[in-house]
Protein backbone atom coordinates (compact mmCIF):
# COMPACT_ATOMS: atom_id res chain seq x y z
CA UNK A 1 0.00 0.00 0.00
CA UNK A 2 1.24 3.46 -0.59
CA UNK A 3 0.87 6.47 1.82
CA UNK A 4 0.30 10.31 1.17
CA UNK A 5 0.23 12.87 3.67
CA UNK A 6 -2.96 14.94 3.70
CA UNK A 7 -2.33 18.28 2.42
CA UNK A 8 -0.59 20.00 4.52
CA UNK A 9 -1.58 17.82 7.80
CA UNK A 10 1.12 15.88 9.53
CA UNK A 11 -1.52 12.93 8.78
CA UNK A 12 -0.05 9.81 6.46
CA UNK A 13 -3.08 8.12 4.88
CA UNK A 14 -3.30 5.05 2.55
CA UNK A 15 -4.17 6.11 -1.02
CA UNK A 16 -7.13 4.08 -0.82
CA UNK A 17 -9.18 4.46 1.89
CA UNK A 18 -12.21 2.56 3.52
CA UNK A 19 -15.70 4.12 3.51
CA UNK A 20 -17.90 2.19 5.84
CA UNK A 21 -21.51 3.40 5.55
CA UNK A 22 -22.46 0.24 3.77
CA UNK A 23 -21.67 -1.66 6.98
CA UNK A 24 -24.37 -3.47 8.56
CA UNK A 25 -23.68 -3.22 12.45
CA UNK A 26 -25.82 -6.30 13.21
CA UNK A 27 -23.50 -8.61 10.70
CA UNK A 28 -20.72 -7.81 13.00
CA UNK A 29 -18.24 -11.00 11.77
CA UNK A 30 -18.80 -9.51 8.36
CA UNK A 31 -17.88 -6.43 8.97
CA UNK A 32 -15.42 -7.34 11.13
CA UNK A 33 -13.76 -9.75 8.23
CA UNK A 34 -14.16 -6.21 5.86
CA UNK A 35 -12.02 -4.55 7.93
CA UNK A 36 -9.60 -7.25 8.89
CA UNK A 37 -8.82 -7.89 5.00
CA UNK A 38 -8.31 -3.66 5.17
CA UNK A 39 -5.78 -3.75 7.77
CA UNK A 40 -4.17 -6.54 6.30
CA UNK A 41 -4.06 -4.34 2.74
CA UNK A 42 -1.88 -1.68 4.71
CA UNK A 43 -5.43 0.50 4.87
CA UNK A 44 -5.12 2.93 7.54
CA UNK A 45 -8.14 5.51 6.84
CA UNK A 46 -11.39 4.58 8.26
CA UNK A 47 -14.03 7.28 7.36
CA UNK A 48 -17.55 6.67 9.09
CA UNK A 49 -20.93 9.82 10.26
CA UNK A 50 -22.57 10.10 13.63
CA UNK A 51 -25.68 9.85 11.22
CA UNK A 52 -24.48 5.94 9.39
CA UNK A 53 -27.13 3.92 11.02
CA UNK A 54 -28.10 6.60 13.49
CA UNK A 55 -25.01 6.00 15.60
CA UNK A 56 -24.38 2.25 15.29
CA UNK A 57 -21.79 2.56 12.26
CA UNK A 58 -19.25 4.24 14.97
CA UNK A 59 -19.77 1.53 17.67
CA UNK A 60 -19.34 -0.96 15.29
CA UNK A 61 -16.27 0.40 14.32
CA UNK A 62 -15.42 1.47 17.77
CA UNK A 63 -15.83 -1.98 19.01
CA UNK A 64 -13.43 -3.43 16.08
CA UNK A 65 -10.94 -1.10 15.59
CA UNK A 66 -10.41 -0.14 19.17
CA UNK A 67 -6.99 -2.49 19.87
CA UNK A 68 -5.57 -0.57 16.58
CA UNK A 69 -6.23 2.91 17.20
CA UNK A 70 -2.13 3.83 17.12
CA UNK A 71 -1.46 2.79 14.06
CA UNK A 72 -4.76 4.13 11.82
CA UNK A 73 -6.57 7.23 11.32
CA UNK A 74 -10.52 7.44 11.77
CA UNK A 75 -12.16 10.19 10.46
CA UNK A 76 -15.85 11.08 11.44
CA UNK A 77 -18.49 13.65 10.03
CA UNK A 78 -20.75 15.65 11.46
CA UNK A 79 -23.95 17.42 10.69
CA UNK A 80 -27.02 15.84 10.38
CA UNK A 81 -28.89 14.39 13.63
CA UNK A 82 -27.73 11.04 14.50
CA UNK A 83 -31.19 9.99 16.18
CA UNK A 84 -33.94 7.91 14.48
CA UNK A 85 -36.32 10.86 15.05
CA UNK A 86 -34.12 13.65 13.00
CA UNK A 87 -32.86 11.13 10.23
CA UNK A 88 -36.86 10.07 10.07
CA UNK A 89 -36.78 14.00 9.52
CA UNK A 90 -34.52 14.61 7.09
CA UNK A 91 -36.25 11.87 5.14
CA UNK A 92 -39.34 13.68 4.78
CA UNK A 93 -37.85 17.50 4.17
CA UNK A 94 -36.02 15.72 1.38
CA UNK A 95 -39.46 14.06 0.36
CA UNK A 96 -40.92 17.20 0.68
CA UNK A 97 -38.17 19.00 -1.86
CA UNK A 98 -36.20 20.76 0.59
CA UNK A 99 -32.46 20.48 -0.03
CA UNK A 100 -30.28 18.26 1.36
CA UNK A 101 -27.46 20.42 3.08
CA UNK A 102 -26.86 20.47 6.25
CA UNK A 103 -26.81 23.10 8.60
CA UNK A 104 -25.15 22.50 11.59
CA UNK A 105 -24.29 24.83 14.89
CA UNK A 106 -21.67 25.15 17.45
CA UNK A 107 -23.95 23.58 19.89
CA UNK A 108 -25.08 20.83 17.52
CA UNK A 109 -21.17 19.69 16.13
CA UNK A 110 -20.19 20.21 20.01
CA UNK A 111 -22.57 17.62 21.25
CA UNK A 112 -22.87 14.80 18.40
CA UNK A 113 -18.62 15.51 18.99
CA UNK A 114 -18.84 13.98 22.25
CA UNK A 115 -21.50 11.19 21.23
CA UNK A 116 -18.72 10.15 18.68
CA UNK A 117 -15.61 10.13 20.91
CA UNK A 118 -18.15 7.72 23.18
CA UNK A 119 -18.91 5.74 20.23
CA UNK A 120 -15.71 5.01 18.78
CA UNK A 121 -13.66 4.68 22.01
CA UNK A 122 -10.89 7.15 21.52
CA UNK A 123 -10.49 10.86 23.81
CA UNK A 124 -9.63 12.69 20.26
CA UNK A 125 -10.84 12.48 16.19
CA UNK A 126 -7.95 12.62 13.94
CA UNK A 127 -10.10 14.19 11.25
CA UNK A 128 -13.49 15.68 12.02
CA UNK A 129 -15.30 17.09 8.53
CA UNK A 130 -18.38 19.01 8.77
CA UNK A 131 -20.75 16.73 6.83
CA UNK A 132 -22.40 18.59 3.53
CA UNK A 133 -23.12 22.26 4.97
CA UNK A 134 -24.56 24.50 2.95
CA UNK A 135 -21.73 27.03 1.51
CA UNK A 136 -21.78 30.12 2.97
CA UNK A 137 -19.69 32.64 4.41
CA UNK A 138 -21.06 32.57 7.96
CA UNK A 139 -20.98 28.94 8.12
CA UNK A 140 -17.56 28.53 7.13
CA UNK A 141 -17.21 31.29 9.40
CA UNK A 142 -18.74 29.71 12.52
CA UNK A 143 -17.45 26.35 11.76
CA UNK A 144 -13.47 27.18 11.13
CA UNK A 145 -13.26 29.56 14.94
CA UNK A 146 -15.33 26.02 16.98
CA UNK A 147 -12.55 23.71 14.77
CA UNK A 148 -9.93 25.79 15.91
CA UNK A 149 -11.47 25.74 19.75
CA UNK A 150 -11.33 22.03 19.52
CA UNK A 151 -8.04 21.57 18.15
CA UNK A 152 -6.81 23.70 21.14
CA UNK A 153 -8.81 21.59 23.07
CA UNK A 154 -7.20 18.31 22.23
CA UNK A 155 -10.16 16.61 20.92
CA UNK A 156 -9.85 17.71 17.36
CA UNK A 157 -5.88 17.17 15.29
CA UNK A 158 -7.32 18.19 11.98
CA UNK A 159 -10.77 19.43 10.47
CA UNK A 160 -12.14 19.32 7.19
CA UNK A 161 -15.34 19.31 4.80
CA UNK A 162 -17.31 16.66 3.15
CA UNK A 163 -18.93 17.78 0.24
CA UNK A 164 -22.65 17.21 -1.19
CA UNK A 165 -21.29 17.76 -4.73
CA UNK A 166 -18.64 19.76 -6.55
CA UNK A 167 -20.14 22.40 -7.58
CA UNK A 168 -19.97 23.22 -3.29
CA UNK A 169 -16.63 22.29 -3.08
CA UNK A 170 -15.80 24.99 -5.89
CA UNK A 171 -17.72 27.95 -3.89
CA UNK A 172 -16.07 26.58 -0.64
CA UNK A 173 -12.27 27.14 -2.21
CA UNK A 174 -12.33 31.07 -0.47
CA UNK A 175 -12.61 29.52 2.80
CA UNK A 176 -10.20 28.04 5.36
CA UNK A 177 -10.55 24.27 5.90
CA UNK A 178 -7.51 21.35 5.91
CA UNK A 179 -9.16 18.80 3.85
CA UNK A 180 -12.12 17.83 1.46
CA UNK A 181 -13.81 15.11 0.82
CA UNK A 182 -15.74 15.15 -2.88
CA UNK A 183 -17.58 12.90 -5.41
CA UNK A 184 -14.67 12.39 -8.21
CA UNK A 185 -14.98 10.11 -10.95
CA UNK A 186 -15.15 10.17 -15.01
CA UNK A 187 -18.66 12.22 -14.59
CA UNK A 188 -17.05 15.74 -13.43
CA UNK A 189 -13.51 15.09 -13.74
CA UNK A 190 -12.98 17.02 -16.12
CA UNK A 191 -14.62 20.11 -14.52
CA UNK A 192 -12.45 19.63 -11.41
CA UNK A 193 -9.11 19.58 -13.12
CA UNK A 194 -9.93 22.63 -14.05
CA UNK A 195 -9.47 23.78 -10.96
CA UNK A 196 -6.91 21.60 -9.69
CA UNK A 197 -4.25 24.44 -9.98
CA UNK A 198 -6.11 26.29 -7.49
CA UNK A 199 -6.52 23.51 -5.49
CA UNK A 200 -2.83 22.74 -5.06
CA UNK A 201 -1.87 26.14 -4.44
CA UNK A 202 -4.08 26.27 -1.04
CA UNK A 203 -2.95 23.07 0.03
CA UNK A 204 -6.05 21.73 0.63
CA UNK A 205 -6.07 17.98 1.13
CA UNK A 206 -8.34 15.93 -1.52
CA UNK A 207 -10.20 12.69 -0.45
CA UNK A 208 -12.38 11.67 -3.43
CA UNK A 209 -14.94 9.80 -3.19
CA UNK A 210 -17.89 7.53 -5.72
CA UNK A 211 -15.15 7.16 -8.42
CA UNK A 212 -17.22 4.20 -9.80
CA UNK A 213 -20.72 6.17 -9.35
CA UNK A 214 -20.80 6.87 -13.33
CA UNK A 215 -19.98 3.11 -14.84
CA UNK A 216 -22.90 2.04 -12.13
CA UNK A 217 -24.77 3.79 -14.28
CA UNK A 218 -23.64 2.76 -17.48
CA UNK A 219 -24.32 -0.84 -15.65
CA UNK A 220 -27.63 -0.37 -14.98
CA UNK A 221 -28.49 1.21 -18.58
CA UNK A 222 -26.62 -1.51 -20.71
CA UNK A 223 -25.84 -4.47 -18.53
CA UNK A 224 -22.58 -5.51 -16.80
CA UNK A 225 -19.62 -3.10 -16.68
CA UNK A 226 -16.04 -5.55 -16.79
CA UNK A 227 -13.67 -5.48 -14.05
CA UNK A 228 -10.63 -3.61 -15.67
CA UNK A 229 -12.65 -0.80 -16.19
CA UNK A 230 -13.78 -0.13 -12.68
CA UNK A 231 -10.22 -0.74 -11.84
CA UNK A 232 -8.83 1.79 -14.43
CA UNK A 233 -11.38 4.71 -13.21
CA UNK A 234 -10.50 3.97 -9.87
CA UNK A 235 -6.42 4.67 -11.50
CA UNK A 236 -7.63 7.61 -13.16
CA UNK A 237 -8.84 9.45 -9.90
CA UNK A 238 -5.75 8.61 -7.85
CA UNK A 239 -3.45 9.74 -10.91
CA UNK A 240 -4.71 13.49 -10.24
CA UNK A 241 -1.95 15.43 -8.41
CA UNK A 242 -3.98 16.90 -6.33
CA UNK A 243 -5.69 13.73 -4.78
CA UNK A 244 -4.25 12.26 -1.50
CA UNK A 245 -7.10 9.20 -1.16
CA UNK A 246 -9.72 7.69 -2.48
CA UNK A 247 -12.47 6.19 -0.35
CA UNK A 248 -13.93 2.59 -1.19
CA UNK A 249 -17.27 1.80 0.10
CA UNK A 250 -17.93 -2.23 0.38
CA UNK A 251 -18.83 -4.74 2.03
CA UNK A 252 -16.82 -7.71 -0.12
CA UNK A 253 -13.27 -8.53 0.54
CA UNK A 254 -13.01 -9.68 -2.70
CA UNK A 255 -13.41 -6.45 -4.39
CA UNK A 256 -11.14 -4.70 -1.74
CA UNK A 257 -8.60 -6.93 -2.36
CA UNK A 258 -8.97 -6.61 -6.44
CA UNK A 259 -9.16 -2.61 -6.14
CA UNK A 260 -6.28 -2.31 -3.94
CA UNK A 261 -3.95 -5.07 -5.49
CA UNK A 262 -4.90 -3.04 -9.11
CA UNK A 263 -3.35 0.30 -8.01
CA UNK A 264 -0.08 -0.98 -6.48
CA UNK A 265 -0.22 -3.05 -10.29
């Protein structure tokens, strides 16, 4: 496995890392087989919400990962409600046509902070991202000073954002922030290269994420997509200069091992 600092964070992540939403925290031996094959890969980025299965995705991973906390890096997000009775919420403003940015405050990201650090086991987040805020000024405002407070604090080393889309990412580039995480893949990689200079010159650290999002498409309009291509998109993403990871979300070994073994190819 190969390693890349995140922008200009002291933090050494694997180029591939390991989203884990698609966990299922009651098929705990699977999971816990997902995550062993990781490890073994030489994966060391974990990302995970407070909202993945209103809470239960950080236990699970708390519960797992806890006797290799020195040697990985977790990363959490933060901003929509974590409880059954706000995600039930969110459900229905997004039924109803409202958008689908968050819009978290200091005393919100302050108290799901504390649910996490009981969740996953651990007195500090190595990288806490604000998860898909709406872009403005006073957010990004409000956000960077209560980052900053926690980092002084000890319970914070780096913060970050996770992006809806990027198209927010783009309006967010003004702003102060260590990291991003973004959709990247063959549908809008062209429109972010475009940017890429500016991108680099802030020093902003790049997670991508869904780089197979637009052959699962393809796959579902015309039939089965083959193997070499999802492994060359997934190539194509990481071969931007400006990318330090690229998260993976499954739940099969098989196509972790495939993915990972392709890149070091």
């Amino acid at each position: 496995m190969k390693y890349r600092r995140l922008g200009k964070t002291d933090l050494l992540i694997s180029r591939i890392g390991l989203g884990c939403s698609n966990m299922n925290p009651f098929e705990r031996t699977k999971s816990e087989e997902v995550i062993k094959c990781a490890l073994d890969l030489g994966i060391n980025f974990f990302d995970t919400a407070n909202s993945y299965q209103a809470g239960l995705n950080e236990k699970l991973l708390g519960r797992i990962l806890h006797p290799h906390w020195e040697k990985i890096i977790i990363s959490t997000k933060l901003g929509y409600a974590s409880s059954l009775a706000g995600k039930a919420m969110n459900r229905i403003l997004n039924m109803c046509g409202k958008d689908n940015h968050a819009r978290p405050d200091s005393a919100f990201i302050i108290r799901e902070l504390e649910r996490s650090l009981r969740h996953l086991k651990v007195d500090h987040i190595d990288l806490l991202q604000i998860h898909n805020p709406i872009v403005t000024k006073e957010m990004f405002d409000e956000m960077a000073d209560l980052m900053e407070s926690l980092i002084r604090q000890g319970k914070v080393r780096y913060y970050g954002v996770s992006f809806l889309d990027l198209g927010d990412f783009l309006l967010s580039l003004p702003f102060k922030y260590f990291c991003a995480q973004i959709p990247l893949n063959s549908g809008n990689s062209s429109e972010y290269l475009k940017q890429e200079y500016g991108v680099k010159r802030k020093e902003i650290g790049i997670i991508a994420r869904q780089p197979f999002v637009t052959l699962r498409k393809e796959a579902t309009q015309c039939g089965n997509v083959a193997p070499d291509i999802y492994r060359r998109a997934l190539k194509e993403v990481l071969v931007m200069d400006s990318v330090d990871s690229v998260i993976m979300g499954t739940s099969n070994t098989n196509h972790l091992k495939a993915n990972v073994q392709s890149v070091e190819a």
